[in-house]
N, C-alpha and C. Protein backbone atom coordinates (compact mmCIF):
# COMPACT_ATOMS: atom_id res chain seq x y z
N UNK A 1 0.83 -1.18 0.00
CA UNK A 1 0.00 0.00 0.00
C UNK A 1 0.88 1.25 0.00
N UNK A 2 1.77 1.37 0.66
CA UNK A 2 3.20 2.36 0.86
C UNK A 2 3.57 2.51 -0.10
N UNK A 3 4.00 1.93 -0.97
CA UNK A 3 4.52 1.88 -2.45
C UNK A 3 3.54 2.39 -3.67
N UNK A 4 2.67 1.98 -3.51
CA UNK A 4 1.34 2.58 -4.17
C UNK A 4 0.95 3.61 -4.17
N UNK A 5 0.80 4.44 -2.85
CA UNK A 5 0.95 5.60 -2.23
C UNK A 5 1.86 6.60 -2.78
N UNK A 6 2.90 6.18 -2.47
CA UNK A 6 4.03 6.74 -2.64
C UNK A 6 4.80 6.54 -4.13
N UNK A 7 4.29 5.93 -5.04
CA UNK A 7 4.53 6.03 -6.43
C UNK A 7 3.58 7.01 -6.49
N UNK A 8 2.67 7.00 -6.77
CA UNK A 8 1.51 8.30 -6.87
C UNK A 8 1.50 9.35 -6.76
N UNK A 9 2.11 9.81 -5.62
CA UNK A 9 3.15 10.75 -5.16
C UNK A 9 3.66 11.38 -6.28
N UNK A 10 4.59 10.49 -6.03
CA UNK A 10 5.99 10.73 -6.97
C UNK A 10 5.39 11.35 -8.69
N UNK A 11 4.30 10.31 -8.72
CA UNK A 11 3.87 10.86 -10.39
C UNK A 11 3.39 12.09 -10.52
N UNK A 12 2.56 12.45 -9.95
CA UNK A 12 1.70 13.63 -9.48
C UNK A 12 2.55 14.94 -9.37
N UNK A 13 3.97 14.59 -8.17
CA UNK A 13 5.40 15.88 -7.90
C UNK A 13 5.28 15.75 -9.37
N UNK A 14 5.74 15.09 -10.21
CA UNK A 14 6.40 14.99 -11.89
C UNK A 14 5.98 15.81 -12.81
N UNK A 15 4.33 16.00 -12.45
CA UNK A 15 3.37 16.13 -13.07
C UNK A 15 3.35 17.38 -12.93
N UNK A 16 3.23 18.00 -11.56
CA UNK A 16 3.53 19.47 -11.18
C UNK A 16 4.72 20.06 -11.51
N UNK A 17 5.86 19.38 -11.25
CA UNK A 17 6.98 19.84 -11.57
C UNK A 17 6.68 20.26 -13.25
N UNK A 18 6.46 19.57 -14.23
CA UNK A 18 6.53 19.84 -15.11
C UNK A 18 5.65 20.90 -15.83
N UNK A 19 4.54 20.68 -15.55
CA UNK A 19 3.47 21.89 -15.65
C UNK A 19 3.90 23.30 -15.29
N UNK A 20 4.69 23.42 -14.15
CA UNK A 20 5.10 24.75 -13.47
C UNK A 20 6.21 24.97 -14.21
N UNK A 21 7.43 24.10 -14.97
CA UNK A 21 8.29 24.76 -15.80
C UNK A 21 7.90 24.95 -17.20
N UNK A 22 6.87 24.56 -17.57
CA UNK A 22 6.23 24.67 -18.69
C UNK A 22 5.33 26.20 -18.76
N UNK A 23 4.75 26.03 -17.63
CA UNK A 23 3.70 27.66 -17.05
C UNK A 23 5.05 28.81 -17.29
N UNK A 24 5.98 28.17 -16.91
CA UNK A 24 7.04 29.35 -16.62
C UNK A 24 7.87 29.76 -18.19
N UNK A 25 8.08 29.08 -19.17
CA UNK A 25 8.75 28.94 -19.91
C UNK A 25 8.28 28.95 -21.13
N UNK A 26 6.82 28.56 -21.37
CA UNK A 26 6.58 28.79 -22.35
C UNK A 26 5.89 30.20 -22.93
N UNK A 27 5.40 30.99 -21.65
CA UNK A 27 5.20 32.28 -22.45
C UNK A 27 6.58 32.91 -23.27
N UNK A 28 7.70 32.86 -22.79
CA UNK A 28 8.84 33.27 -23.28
C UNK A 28 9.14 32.68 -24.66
N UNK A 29 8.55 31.58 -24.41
CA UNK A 29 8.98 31.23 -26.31
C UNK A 29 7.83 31.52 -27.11
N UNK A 30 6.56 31.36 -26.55
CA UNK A 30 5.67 31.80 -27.75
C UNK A 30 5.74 32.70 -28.18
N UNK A 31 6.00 34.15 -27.01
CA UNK A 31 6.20 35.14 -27.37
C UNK A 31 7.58 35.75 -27.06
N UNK A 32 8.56 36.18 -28.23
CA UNK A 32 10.25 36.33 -27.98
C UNK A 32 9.86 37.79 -27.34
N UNK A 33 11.27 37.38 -27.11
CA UNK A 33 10.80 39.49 -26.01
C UNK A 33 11.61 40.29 -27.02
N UNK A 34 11.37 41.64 -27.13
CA UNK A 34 11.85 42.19 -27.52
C UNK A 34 13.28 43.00 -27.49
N UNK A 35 14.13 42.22 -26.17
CA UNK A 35 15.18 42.10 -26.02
C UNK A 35 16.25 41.04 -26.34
N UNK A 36 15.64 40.36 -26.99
CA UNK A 36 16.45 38.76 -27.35
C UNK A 36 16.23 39.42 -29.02
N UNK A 37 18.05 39.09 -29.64
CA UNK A 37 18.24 38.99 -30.33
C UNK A 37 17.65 38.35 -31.79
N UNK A 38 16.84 39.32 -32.53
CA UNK A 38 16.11 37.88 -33.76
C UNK A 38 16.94 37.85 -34.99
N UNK A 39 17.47 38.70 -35.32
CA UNK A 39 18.56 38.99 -36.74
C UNK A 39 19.28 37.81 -36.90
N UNK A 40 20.23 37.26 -35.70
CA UNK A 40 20.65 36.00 -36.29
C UNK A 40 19.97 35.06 -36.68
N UNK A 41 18.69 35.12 -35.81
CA UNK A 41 17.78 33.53 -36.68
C UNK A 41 17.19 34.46 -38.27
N UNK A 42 16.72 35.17 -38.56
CA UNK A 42 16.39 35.58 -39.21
C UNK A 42 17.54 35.58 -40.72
N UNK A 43 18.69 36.29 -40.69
CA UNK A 43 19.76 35.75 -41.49
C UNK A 43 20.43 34.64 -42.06
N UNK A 44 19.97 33.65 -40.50
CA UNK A 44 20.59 32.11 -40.81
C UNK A 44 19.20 31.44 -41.66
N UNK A 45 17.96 32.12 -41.27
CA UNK A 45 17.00 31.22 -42.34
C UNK A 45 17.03 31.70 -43.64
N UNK A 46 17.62 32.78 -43.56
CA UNK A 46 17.65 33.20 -45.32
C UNK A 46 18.65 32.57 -45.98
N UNK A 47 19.77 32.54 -45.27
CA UNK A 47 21.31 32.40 -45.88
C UNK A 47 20.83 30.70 -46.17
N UNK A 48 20.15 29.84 -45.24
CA UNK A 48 19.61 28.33 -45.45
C UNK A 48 18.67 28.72 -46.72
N UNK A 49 18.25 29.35 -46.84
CA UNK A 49 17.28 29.20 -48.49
C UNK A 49 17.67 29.41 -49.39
N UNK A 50 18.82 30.42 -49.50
CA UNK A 50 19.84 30.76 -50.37
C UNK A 50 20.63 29.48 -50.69
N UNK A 51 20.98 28.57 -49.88
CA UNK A 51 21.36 27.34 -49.87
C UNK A 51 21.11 26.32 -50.98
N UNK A 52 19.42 26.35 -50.00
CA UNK A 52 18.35 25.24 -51.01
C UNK A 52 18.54 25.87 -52.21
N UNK A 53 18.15 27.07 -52.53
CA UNK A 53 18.12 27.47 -53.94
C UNK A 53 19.24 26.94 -54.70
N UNK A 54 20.38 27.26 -53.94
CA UNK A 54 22.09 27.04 -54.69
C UNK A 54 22.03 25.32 -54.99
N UNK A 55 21.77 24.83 -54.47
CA UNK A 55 21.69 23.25 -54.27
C UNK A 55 20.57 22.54 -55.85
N UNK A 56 19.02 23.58 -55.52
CA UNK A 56 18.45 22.73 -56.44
C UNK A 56 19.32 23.62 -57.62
N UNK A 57 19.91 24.33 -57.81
CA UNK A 57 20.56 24.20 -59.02
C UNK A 57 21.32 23.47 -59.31
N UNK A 58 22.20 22.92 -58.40
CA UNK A 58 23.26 22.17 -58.90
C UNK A 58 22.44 20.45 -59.48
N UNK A 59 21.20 20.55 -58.75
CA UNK A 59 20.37 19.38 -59.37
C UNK A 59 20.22 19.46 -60.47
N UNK A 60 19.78 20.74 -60.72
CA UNK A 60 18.80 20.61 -62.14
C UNK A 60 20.01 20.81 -63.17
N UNK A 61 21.28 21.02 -62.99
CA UNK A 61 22.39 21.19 -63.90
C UNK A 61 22.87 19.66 -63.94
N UNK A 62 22.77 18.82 -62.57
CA UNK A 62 22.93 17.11 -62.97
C UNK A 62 21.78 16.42 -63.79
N UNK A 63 20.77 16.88 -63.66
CA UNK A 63 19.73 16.17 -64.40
C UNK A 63 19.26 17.01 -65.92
N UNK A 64 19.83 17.73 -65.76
CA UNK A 64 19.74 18.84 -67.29
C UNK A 64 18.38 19.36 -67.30
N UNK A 65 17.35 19.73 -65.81
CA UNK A 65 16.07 20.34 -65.71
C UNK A 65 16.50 21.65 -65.70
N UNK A 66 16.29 22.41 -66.78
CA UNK A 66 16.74 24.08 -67.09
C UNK A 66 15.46 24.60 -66.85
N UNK A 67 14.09 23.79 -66.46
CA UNK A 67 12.94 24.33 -65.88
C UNK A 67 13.68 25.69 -64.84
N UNK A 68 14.20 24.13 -63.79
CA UNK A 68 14.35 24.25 -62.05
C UNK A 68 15.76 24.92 -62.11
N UNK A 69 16.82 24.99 -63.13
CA UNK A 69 17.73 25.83 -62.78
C UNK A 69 17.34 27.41 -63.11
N UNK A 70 16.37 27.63 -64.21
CA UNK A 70 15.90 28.98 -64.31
C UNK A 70 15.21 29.60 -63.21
N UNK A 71 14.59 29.16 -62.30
CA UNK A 71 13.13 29.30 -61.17
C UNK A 71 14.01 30.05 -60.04
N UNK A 72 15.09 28.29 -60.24
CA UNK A 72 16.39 28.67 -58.68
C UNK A 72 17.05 29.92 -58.94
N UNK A 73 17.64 30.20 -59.86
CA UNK A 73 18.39 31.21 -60.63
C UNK A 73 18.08 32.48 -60.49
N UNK A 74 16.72 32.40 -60.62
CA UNK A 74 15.80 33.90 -60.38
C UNK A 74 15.84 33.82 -59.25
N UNK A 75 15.25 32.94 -58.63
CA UNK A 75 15.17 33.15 -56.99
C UNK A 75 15.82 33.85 -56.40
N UNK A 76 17.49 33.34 -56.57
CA UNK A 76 19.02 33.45 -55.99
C UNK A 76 18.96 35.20 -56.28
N UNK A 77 18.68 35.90 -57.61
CA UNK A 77 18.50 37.16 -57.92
C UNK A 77 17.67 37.76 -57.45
N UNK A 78 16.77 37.27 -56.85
CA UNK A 78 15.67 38.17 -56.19
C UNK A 78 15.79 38.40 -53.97
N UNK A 79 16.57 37.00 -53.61
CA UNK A 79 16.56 37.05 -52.67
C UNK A 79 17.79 37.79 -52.25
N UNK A 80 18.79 38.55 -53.35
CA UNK A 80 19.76 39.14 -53.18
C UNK A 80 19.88 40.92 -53.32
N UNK A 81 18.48 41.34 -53.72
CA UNK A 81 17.86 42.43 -53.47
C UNK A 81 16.69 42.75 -52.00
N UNK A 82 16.96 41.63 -51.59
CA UNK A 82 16.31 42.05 -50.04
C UNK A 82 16.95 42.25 -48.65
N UNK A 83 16.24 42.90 -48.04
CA UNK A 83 16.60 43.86 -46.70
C UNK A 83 17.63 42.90 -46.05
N UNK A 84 17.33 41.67 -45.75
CA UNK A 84 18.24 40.56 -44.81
C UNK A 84 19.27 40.22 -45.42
N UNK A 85 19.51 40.70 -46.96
CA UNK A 85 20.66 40.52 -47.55
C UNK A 85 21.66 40.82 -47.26
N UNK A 86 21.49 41.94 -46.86
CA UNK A 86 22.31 42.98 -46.85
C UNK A 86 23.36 43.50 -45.06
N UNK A 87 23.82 42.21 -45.23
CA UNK A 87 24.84 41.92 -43.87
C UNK A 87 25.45 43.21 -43.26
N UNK A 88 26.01 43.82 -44.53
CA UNK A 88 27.11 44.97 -44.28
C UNK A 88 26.46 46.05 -45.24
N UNK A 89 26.81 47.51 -44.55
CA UNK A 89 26.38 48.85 -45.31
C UNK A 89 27.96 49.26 -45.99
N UNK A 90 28.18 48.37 -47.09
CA UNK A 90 29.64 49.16 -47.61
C UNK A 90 29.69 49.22 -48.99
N UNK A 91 30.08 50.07 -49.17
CA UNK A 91 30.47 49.90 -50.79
C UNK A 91 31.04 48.77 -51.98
N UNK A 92 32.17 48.31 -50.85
CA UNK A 92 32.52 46.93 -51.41
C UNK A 92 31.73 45.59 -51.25
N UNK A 93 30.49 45.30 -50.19
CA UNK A 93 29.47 44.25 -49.93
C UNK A 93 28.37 44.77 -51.01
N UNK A 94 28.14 46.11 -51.45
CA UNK A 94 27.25 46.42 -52.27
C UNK A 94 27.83 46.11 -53.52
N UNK A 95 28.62 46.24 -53.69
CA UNK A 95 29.22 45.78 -55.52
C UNK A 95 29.47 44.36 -55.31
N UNK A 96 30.08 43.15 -54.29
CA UNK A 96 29.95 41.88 -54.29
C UNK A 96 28.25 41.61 -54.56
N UNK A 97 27.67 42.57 -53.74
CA UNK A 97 25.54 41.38 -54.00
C UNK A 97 25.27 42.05 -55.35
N UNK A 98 25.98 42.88 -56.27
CA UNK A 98 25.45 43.44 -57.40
C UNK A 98 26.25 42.26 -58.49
N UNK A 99 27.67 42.25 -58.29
CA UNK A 99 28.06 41.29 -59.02
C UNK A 99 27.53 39.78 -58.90
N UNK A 100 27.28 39.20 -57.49
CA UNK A 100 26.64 37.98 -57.86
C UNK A 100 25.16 37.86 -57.92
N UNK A 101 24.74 39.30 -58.41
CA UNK A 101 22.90 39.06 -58.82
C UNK A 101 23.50 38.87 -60.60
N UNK A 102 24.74 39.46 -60.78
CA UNK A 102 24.82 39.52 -62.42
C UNK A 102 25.32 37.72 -62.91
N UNK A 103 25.70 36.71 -61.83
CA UNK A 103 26.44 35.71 -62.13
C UNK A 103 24.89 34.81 -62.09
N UNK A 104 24.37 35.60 -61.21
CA UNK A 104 22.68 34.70 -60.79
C UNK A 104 21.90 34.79 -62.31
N UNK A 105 21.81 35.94 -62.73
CA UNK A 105 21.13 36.59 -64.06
C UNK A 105 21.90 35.92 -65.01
N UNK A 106 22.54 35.44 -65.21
CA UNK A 106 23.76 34.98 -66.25
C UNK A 106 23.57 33.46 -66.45
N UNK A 107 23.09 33.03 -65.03
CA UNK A 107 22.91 31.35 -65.12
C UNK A 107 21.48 31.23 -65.27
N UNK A 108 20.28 31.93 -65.29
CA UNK A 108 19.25 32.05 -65.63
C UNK A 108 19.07 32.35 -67.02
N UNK A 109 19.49 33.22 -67.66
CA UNK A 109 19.91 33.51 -69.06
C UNK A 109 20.60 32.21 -69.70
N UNK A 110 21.37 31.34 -69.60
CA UNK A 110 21.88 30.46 -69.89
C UNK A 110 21.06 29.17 -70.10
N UNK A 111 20.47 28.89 -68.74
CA UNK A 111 19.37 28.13 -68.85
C UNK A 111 18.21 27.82 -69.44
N UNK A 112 17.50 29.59 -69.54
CA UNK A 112 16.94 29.48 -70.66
C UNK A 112 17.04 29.45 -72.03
N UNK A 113 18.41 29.91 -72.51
CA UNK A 113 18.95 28.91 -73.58
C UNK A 113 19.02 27.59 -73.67
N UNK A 114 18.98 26.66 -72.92
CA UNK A 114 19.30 25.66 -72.65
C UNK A 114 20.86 25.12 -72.62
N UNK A 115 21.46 25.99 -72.44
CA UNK A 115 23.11 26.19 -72.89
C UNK A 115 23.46 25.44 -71.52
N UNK A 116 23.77 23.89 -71.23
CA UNK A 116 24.30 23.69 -70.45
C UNK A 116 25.44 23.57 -69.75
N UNK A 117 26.34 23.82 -70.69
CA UNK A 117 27.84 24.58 -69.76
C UNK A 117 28.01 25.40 -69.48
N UNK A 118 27.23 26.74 -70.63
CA UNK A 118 27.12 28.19 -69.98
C UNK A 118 26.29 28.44 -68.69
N UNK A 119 25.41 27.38 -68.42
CA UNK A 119 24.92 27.40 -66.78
C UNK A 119 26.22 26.62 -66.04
N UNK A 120 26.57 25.71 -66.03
CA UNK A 120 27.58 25.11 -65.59
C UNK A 120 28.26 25.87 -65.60
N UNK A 121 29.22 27.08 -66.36
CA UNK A 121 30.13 28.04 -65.75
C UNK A 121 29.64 29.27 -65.11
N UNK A 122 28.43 29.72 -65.56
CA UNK A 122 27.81 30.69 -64.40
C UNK A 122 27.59 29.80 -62.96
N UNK A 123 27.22 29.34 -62.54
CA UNK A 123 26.59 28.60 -61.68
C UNK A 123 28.23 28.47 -61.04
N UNK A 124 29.50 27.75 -61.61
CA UNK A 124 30.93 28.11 -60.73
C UNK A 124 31.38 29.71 -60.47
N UNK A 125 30.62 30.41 -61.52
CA UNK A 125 31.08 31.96 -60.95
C UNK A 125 30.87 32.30 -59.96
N UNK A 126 28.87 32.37 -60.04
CA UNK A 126 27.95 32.68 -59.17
C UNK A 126 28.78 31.79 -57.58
N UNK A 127 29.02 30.58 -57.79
CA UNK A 127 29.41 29.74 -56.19
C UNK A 127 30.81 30.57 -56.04
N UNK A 128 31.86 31.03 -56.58
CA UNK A 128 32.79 31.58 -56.31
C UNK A 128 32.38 33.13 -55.44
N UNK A 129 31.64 33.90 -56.07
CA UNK A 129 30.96 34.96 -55.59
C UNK A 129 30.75 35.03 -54.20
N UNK A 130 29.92 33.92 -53.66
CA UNK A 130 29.15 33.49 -52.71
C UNK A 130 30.58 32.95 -51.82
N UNK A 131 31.52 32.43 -51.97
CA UNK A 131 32.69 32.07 -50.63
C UNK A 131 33.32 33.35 -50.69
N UNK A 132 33.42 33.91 -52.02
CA UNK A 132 34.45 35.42 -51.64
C UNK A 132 33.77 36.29 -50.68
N UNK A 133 32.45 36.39 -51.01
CA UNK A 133 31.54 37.41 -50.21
C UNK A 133 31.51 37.05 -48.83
N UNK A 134 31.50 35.83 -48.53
CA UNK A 134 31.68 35.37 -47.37
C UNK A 134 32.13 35.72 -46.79
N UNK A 135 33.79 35.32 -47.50
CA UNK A 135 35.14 35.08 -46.79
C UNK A 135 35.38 36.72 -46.23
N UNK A 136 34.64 37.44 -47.22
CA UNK A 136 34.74 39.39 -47.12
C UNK A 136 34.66 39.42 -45.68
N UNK A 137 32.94 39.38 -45.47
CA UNK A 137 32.26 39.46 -44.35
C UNK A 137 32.87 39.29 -43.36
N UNK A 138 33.67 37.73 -43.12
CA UNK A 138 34.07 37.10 -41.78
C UNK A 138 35.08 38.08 -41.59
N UNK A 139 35.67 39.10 -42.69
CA UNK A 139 37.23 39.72 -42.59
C UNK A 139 36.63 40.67 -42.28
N UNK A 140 35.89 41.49 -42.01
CA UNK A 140 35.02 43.07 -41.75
C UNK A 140 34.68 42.69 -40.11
N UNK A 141 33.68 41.39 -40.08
CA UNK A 141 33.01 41.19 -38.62
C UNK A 141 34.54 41.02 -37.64
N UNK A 142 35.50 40.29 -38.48
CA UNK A 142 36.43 40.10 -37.34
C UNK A 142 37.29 40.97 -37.06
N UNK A 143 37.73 42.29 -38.32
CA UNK A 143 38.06 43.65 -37.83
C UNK A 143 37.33 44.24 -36.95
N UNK A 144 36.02 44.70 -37.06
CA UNK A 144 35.41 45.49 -36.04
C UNK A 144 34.91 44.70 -34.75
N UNK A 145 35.06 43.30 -34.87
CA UNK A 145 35.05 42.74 -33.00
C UNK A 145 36.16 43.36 -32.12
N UNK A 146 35.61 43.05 -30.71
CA UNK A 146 37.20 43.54 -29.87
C UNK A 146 37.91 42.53 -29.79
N UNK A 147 38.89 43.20 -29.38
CA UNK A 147 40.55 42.24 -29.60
C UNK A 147 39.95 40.81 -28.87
N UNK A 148 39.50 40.39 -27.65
CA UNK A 148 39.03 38.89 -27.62
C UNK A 148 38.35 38.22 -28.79
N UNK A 149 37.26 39.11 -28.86
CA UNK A 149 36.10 38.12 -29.94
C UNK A 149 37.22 37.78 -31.39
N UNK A 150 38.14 38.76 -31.71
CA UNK A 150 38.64 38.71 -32.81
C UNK A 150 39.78 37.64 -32.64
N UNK A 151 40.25 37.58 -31.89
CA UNK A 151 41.11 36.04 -31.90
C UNK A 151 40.75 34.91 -31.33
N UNK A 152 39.55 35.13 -31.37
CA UNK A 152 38.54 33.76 -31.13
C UNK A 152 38.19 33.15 -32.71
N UNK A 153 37.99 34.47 -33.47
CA UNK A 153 37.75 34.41 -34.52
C UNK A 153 38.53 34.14 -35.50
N UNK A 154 39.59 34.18 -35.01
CA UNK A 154 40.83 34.18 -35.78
C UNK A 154 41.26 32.81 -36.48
N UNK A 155 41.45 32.49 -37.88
CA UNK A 155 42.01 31.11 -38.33
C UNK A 155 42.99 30.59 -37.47
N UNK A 156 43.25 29.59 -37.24
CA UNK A 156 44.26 28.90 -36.35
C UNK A 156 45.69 28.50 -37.63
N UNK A 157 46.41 29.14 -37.55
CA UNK A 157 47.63 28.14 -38.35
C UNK A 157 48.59 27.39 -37.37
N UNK A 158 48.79 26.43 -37.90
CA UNK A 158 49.61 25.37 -37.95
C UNK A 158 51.00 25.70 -37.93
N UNK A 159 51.66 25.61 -36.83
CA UNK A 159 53.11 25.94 -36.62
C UNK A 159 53.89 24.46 -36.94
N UNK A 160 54.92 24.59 -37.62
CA UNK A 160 55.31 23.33 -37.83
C UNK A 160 56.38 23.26 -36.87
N UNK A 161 57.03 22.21 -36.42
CA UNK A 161 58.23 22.23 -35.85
C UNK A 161 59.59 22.44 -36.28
N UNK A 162 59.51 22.74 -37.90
CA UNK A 162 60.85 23.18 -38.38
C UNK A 162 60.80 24.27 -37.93
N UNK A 163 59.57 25.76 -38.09
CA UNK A 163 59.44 26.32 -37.90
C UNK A 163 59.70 27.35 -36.62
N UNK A 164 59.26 26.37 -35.44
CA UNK A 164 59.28 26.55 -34.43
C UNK A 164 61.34 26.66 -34.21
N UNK A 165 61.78 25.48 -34.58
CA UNK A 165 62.92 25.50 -34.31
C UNK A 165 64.25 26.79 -35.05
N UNK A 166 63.42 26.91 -36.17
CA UNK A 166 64.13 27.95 -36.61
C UNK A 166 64.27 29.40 -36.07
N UNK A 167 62.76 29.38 -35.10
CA UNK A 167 62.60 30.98 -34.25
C UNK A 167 63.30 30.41 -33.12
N UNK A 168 63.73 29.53 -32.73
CA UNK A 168 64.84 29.49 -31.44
C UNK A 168 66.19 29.74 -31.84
N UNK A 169 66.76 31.03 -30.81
CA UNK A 169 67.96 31.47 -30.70
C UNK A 169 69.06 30.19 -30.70
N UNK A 170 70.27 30.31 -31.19
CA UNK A 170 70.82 29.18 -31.16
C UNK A 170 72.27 29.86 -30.62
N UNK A 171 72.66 29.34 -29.50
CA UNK A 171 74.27 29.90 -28.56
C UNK A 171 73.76 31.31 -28.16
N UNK A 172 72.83 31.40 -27.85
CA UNK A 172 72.84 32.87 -26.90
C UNK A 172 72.67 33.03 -25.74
């Protein structure tokens, strides 16, 4: 009977326990506060669609569907004229999203030719575009972090041990 009792108990604490961190926790997620950061989720779901888009092209360039590489193509050009695009206010991030809307426009143009290497070499421009622009970005965000965040940020190289041995003083 003790055991019975006292499992019951126990289910019931579980039961409350959980309800009361749930009472407590879920107004905060249904509704984000307006002090919690949304730009990063907001950027990372675009930069993920920008993705998909980049991806079903590279499909429709394996399967030779110049439907789905024209659709993606436009897409890639249209989602590169919007507000979340636009990471950095600079002159040089503004001429990188202008040049790869022209590599985007170029593999859409191609496609609808049906010209499948001329999508096949837009489509390597356009992906070149897209790591340089990147690679820009990470070099801007990690200038203007402070000196911690920025050598957190920092590439790690590889010291070799010839290396090492050659920066040691030798008879001094």
């Amino acid at each position: 009977m003790f055991t019975r009792v006292h499992s019951a108990v126990r289910r019931w604490s579980t039961v409350v326990a959980v309800a009361a961190v749930a009472a407590l926790v879920l107004p905060f997620a249904a509704f984000p506060s307006a002090n919690r950061a949304q730009e990063p989720n907001k950027v990372s779901e675009f930069m993920r669609a920008k993705l998909v888009h980049s991806q079903k092209v590279l499909e429709g360039l394996a399967t030779e569907n110049f439907d789905q590489i024209t659709k993606n193509a436009q897409d890639l050009s249209l989602l590169s004229q919007a507000a979340t695009w636009q990471v950095l206010q600079t002159p040089e991030y503004r001429d990188r999203s202008t040049e790869f809307r022209r590599s985007a426009d170029a593999l859409a143009e191609a496609a609808k030719k049906k010209n499948l290497e001329g999508a096949a070499l837009a489509y390597v421009d356009m992906t070149m575009k897209c790591v340089n622009c990147h690679k820009y970005v990470r070099q801007v965000r990690m200038a203007r972090a402070p000196a911690p965040l920025a050598e957190q940020l920092a590439p790690r190289v590889a010291t070799s041990p010839a290396r090492v041995l050659r920066s040691v003083p030798i008879g001094e």
